[in-house]
Protein backbone atom coordinates (compact mmCIF):
# COMPACT_ATOMS: atom_id res chain seq x y z
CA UNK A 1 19.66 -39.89 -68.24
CA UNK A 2 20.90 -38.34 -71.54
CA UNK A 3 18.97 -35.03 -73.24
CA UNK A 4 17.99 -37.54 -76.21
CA UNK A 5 16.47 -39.46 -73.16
CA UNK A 6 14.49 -36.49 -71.93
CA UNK A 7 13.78 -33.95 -74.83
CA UNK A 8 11.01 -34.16 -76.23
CA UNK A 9 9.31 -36.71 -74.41
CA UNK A 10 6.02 -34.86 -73.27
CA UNK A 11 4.36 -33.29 -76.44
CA UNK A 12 1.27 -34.10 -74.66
CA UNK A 13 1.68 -31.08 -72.33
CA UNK A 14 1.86 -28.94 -75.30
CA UNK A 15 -1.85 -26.83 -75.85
CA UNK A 16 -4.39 -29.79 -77.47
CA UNK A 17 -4.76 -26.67 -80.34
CA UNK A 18 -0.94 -26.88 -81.20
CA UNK A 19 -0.57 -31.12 -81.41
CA UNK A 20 -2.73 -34.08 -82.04
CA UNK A 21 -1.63 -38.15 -82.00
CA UNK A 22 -1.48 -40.20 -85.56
CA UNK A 23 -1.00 -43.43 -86.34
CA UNK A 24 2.93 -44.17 -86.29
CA UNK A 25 4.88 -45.65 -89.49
CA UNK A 26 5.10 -48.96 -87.22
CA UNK A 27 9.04 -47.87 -87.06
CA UNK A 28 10.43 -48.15 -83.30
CA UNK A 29 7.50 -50.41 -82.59
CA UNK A 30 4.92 -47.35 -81.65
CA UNK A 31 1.49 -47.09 -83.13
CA UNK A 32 0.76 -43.62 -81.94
CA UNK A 33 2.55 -40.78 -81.73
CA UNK A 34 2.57 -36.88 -81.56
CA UNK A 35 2.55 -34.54 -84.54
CA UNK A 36 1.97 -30.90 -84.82
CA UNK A 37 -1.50 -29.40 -86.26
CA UNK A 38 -0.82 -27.32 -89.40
CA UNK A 39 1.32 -24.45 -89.19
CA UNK A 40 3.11 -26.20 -85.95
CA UNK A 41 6.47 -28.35 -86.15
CA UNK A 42 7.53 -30.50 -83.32
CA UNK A 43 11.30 -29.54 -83.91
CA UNK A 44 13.87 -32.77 -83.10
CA UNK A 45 16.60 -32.48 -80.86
CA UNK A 46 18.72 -31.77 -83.26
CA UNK A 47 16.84 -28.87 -84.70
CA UNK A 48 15.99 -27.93 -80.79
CA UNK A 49 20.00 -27.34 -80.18
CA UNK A 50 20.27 -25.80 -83.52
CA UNK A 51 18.24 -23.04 -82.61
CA UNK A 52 18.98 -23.05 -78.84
CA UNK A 53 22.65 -22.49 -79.53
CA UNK A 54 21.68 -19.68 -82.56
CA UNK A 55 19.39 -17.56 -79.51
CA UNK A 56 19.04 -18.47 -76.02
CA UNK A 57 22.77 -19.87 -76.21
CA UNK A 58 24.22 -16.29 -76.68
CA UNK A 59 22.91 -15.04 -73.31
CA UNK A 60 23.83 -15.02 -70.04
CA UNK A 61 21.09 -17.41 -67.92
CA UNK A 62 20.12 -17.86 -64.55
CA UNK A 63 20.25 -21.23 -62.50
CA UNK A 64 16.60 -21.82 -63.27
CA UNK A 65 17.42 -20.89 -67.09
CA UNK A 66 16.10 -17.25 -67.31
CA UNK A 67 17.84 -14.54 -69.51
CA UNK A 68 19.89 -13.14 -66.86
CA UNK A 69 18.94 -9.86 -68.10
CA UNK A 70 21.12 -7.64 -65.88
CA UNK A 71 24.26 -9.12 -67.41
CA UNK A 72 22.81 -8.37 -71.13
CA UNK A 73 24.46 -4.89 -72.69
CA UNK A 74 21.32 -2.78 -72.33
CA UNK A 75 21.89 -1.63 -75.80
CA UNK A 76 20.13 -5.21 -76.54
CA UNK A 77 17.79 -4.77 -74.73
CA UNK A 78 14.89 -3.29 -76.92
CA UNK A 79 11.82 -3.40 -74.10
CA UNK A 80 10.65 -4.98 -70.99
CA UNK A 81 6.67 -4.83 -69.79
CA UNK A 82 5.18 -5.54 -66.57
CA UNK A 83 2.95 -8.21 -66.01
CA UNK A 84 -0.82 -7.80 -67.80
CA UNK A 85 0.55 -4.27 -69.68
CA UNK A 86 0.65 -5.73 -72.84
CA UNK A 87 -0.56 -8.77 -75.24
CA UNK A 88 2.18 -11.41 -76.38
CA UNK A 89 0.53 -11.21 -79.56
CA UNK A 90 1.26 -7.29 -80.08
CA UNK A 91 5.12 -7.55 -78.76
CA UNK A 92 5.75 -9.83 -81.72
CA UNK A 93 3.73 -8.04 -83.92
CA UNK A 94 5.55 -5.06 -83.19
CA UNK A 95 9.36 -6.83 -82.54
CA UNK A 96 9.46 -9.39 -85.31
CA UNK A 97 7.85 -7.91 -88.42
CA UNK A 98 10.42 -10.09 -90.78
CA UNK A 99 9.55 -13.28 -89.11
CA UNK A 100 7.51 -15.95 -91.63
CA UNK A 101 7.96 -18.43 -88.49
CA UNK A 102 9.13 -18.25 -84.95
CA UNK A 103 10.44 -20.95 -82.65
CA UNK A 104 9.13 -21.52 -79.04
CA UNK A 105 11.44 -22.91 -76.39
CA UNK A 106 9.32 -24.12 -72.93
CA UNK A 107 10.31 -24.13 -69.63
CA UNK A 108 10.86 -28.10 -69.86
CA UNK A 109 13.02 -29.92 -71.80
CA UNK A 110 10.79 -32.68 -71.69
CA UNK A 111 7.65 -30.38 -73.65
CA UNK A 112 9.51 -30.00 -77.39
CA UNK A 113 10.09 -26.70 -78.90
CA UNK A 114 7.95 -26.13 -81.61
CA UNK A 115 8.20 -23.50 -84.93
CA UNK A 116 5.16 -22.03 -85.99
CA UNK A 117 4.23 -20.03 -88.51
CA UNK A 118 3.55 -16.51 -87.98
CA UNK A 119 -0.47 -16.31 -88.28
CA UNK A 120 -0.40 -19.89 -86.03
CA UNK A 121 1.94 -18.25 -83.52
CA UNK A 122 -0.03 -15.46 -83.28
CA UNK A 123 -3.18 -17.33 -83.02
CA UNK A 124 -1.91 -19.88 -80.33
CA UNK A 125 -0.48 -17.37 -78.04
CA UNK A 126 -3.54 -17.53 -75.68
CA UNK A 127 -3.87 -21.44 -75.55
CA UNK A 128 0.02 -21.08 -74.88
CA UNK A 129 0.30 -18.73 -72.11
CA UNK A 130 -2.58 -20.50 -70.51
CA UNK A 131 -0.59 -23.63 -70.38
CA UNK A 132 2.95 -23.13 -70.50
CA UNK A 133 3.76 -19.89 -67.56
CA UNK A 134 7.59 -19.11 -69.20
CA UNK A 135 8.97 -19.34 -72.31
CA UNK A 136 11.19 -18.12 -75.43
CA UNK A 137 10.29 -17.21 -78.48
CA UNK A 138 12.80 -16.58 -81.10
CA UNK A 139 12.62 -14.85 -84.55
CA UNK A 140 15.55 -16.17 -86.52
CA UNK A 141 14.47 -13.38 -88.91
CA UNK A 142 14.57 -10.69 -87.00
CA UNK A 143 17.49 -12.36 -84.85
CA UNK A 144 15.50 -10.87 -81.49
CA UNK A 145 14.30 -13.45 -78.13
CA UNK A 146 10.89 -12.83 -76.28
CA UNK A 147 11.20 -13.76 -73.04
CA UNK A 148 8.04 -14.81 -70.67
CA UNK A 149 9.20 -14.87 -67.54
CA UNK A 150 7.04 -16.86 -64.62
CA UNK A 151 6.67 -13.34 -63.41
CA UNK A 152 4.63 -12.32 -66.47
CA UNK A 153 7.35 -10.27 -67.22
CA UNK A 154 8.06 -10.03 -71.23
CA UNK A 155 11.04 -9.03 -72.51
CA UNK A 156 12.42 -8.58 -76.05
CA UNK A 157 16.12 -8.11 -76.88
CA UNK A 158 18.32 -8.07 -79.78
CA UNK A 159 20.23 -11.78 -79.90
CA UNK A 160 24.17 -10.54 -79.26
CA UNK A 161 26.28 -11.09 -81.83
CA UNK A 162 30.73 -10.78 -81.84
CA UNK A 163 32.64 -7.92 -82.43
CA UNK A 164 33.26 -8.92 -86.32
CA UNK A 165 29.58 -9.30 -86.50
CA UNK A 166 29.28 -13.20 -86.00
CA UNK A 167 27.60 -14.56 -83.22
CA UNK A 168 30.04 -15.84 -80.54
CA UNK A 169 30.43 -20.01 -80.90
C-alpha cells in the first residue's frame, strides 16, 4: 500500500471539536467527506510532507518514530518536562510566541496532520491530548518541534539547521 493509500484516511479519529463531515462536490463519487471546523486545516499529503520534511525530517527518530532525543545537539534542545508538570497549552505559549498557526503531526499516518491557528491550537489542546497520546507540533515561525511523547513526556527543541544556516535537504 502506497502513503497516498494510507495518509489521511482516518480524519474521523481526529477530536469531533477539530473536524465535522459536509456534503462532497460529487467529485470522486463521495457524498460526504471530512473538513476541518474553523481555525483547523486538514493539510493534504502534499502539504503533510512539506512540513514533515521542513521539522520532524531534520531529526534523528526512533523505530517507533520518536525524536531520538539523545542523538539531538543539546544546544537544541530548549526544555524537556516530566509527565503532568506542565500544560501543553503554556509550553507553546511560552516556546512559540511568533507562531500565527502551528501544524500537528499524530502518531498515525492514517489520522491527517492538521494546522491550526494559534487561539484554536491553544483551545483544542485538551480535546487533543485526550484523544491522540503522542504527537508533534511544529511552529514554522518560530522554527521549534513540541514533542508529546506516549510517556507524557514534552519536549521542545530548536529544528537543526546546516552549517551555512540552511536546513540540511
Amino acid at each position: 500500500m502506497t502513503l497516498d493509500g494510507v495518509y489521511g484516511t482516518r480524519p474521523d479519529l481526529l477530536p469531533k471539536s477539530m473536524v465535522q463531515v459536509v456534503r462532497a462536490d460529487q467529485q470522486g463519487g463521495r457524498r460526504l467527506t471530512w473538513v476541518g471546523r474553523p481555525g483547523v486545516q486538514l493539510l493534504n499529503l502534499d502539504q503533510h510532507l512539506q512540513y514533515e520534511h521542513e521539522s520532524l525530517g531534520h531529526y534523528p527518530r526512533s523505530s517507533d518514530g520518536a525524536i531520538a532525543w539523545g542523538a539531538v545537539a543539546d544546544g537544541l534542545v530548549l526544555s524537556s518536562m516530566d509527565p503532568g508538570s506542565i500544560e501543553l497549552s503554556s509550553v507553546i505559549q511560552q516556546f512559540a510566541p511568533k507562531a500565527s498557526s502551528l501544524i500537528f503531526f499524530w502518531e498515525s499516518l492514517a489520522v491527517p496532520s492538521v494546522q491550526m491557528e494559534l487561539e484554536s491550537s491553544i483551545s483544542h489542546l485538551p480535546d487533543i491530548m485526550e484523544y491522540v497520546p503522542e504527537l508533534w507540533i511544529y511552529s514554522p515561525a518560530d522554527n521549534i518541534v513540541v514533542e508529546s511523547s506516549f510517556s507524557g513526556v514534552v519536549t521542545v527543541a530548536h529544528v537543526p539547521v546546516g552549517v551555512d544556516g540552511q536546513s540540511p535537504a
